[in-house]
Protein backbone atom coordinates (compact mmCIF):
# COMPACT_ATOMS: atom_id res chain seq x y z
CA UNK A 1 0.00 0.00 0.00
CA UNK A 2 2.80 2.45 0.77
CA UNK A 3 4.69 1.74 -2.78
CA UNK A 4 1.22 2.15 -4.16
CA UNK A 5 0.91 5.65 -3.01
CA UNK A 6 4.51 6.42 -3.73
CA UNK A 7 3.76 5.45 -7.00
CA UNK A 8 0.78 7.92 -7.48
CA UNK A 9 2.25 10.84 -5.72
CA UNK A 10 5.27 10.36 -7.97
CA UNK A 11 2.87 10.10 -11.02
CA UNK A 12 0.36 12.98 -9.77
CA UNK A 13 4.06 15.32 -9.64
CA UNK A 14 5.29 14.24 -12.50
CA UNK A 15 1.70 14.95 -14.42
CA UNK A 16 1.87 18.58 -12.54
CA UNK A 17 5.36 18.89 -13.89
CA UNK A 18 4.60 18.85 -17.43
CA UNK A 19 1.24 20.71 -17.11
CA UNK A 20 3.04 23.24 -16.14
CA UNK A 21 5.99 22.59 -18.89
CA UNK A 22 2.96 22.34 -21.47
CA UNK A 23 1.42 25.42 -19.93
CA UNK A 24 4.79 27.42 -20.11
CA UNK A 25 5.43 26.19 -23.93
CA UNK A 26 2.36 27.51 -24.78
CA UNK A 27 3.41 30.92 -22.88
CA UNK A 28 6.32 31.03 -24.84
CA UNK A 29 4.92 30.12 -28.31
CA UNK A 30 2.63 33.04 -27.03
CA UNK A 31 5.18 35.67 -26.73
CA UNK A 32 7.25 34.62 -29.66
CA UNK A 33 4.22 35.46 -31.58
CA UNK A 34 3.30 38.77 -30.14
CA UNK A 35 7.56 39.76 -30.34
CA UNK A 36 7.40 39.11 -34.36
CA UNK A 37 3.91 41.09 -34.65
CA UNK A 38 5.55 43.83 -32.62
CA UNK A 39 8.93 44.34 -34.51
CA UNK A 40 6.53 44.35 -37.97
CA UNK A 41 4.41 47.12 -36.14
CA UNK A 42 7.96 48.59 -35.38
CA UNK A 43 8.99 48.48 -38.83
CA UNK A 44 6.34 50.52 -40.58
CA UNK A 45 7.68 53.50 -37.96
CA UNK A 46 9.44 56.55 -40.65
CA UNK A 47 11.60 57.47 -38.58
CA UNK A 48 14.96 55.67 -37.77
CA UNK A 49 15.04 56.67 -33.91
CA UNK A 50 11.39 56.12 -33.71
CA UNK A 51 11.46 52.90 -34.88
CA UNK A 52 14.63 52.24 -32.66
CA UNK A 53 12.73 52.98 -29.61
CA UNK A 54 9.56 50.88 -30.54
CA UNK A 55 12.15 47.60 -31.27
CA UNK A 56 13.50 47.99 -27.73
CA UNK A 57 10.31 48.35 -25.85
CA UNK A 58 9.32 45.61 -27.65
CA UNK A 59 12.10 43.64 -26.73
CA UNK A 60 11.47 44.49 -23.20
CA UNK A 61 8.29 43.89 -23.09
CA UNK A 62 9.40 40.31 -25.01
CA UNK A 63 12.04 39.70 -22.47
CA UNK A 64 9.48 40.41 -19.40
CA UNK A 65 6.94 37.99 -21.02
CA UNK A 66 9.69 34.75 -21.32
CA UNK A 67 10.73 35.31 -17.74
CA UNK A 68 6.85 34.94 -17.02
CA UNK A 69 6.17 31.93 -19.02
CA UNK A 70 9.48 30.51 -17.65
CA UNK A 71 8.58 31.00 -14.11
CA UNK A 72 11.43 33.56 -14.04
CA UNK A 73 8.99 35.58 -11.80
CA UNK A 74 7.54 34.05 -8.83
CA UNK A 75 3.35 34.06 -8.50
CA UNK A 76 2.22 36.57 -5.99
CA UNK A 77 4.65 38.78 -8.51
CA UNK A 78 2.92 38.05 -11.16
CA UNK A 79 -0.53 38.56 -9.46
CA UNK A 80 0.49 41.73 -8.14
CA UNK A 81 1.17 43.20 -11.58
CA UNK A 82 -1.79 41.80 -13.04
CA UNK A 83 -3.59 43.81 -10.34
CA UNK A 84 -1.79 46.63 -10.42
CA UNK A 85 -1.94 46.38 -14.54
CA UNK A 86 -5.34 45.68 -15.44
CA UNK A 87 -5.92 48.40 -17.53
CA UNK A 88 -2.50 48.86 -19.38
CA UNK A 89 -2.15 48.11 -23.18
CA UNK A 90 0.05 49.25 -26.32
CA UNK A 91 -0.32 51.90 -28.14
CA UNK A 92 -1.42 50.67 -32.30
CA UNK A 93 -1.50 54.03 -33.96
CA UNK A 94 -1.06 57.98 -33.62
CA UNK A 95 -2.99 60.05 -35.99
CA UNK A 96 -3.49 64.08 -36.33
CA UNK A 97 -5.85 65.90 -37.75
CA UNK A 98 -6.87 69.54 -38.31
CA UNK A 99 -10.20 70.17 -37.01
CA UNK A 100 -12.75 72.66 -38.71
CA UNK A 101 -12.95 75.88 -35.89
CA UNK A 102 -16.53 77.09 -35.48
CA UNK A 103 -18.03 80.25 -36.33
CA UNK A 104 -19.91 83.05 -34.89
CA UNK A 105 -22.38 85.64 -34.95
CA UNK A 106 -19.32 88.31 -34.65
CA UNK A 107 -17.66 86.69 -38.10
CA UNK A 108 -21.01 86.77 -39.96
CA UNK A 109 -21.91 89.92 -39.31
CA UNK A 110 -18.09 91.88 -39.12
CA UNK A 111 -17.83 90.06 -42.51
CA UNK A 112 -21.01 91.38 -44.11
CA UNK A 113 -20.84 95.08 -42.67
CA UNK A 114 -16.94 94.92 -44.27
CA UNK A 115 -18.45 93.17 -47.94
CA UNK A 116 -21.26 96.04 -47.50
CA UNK A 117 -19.12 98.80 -46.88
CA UNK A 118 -16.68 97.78 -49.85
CA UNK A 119 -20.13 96.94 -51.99
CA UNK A 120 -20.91 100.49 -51.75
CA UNK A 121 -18.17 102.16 -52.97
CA UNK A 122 -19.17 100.19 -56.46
CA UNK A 123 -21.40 101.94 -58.88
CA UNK A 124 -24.21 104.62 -58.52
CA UNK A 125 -27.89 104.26 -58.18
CA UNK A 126 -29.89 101.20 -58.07
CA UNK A 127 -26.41 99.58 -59.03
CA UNK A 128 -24.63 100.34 -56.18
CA UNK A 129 -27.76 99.04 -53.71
CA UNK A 130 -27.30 95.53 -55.21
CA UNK A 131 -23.32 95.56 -55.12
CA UNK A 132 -24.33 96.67 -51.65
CA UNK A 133 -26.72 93.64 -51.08
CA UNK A 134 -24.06 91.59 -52.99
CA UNK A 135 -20.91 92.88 -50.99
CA UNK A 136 -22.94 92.45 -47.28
CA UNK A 137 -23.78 88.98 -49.01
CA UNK A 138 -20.12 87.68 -49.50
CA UNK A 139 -18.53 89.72 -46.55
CA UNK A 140 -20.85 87.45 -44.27
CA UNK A 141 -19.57 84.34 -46.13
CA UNK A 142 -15.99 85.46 -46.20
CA UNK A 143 -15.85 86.19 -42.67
CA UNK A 144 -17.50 82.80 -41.42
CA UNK A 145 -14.87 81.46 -43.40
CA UNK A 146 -12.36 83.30 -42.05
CA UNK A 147 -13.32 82.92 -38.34
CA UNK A 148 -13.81 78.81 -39.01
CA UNK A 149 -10.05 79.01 -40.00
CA UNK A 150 -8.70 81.09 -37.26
CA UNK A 151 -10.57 78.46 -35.06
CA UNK A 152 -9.58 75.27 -36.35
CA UNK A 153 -7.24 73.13 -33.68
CA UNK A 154 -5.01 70.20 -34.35
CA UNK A 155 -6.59 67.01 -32.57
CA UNK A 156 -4.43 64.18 -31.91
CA UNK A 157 -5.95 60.66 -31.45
CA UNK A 158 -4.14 57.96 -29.86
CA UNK A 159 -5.43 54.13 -30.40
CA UNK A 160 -4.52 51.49 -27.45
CA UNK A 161 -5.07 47.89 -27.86
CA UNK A 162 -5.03 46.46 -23.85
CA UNK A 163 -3.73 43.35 -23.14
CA UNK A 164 -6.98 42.19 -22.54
CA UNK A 165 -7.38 42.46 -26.45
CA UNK A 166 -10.16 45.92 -25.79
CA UNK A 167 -9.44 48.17 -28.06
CA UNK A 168 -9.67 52.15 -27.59
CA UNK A 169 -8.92 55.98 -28.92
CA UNK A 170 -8.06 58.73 -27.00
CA UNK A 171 -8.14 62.28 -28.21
CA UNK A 172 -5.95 65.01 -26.81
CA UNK A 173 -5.97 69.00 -27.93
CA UNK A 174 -2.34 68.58 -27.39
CA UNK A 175 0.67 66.91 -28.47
CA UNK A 176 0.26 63.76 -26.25
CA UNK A 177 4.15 62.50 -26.83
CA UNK A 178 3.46 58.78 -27.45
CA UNK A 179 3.80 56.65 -30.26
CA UNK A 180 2.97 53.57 -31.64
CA UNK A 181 4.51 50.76 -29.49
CA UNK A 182 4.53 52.17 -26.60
CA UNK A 183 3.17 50.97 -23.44
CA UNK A 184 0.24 52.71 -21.64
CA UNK A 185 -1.94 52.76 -18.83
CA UNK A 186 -5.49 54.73 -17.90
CA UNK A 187 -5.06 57.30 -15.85
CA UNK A 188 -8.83 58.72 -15.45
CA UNK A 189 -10.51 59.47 -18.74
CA UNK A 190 -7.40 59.71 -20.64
CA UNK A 191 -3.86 57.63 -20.85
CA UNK A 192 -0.02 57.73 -19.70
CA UNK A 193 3.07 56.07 -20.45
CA UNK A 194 3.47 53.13 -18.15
């Protein structure tokens, strides 16, 4: 009866063992796969130093995920990050765009009293009533035009995929200094570099 348990202890360990190998293959197979679609994301970067910096997060992050699926890190350590990084992702794509500026009453109307004015030095008579009418007419135009343009703001939008395979877009009146590759977490109703 002893040897008999022996026996299946020694067999339930050795099963655990390479459940755990299999499970940790797998991991690896895993992270190859994300490394190669990362450097190809890396590749289509323009710039040289850009694209430099995307290939060595992504060999970080590459590096971080093989210690993982080789039990390089121990379990509560990789709990606590996946606590403490629920929310984190990679940032797929950075695009800008100029965005149309709204206008006003003030450009309407300073438009059409300037196209009026300048109408009414045209002509004599009944003429110089319609360049007038035709003057106030494209003075309001012009100057909605003009006030749209002096508006208009460049909007950056930032798209995250999250580990947890979500994807999202940010949009920032600003600048927002990432780019694609890099890693990010939420930080309220907006993003950071992690």
């Amino acid at each position: 009866m002893m040897k008999l348990n022996l026996t299946l202890a020694l067999a339930l360990a050795l099963g655990g063992a390479m459940g755990t190998a299999q499970a940790s293959s797998a991991q690896v197979r895993a992270a190859d796969a994300q490394y190669a679609q990362d450097r190809e994301i890396c590749n289509d970067e323009r710039n040289d130093g850009q694209r430099m910096k995307c290939l060595r997060a992504a060999k970080a992050e590459n590096t971080r995920a093989l210690a993982a699926a080789r039990g390089g890190e121990r379990d509560d350590d990789r709990n606590d990050r996946g606590a403490q990084c629920r929310d984190c992702g990679k940032v797929t794509a950075v695009h800008s765009a100029r965005q149309k500026g709204e206008a006003n009453a003030l450009g309407v109307v300073g438009g059409g009293a300037v196209g009026g004015l300048l109408g009414n030095q045209v002509g004599s008579g009944s003429g110089r009533a319609v360049a007038t009418v035709a003057g106030a007419i494209g003075g309001a135009y012009a100057g909605k035009a003009i006030q749209e343009r002096a508006n208009a703001r460049t909007v950056w939008t930032v798209d995250v995929e999250y580990d947890n395979g979500q994807r999202r877009s940010f949009k920032f009146n600003s600048q927002p200094g990432l780019q694609r590759g890099d890693r990010v977490r939420n930080a309220g109703n907006s993003i950071r570099r992690s």
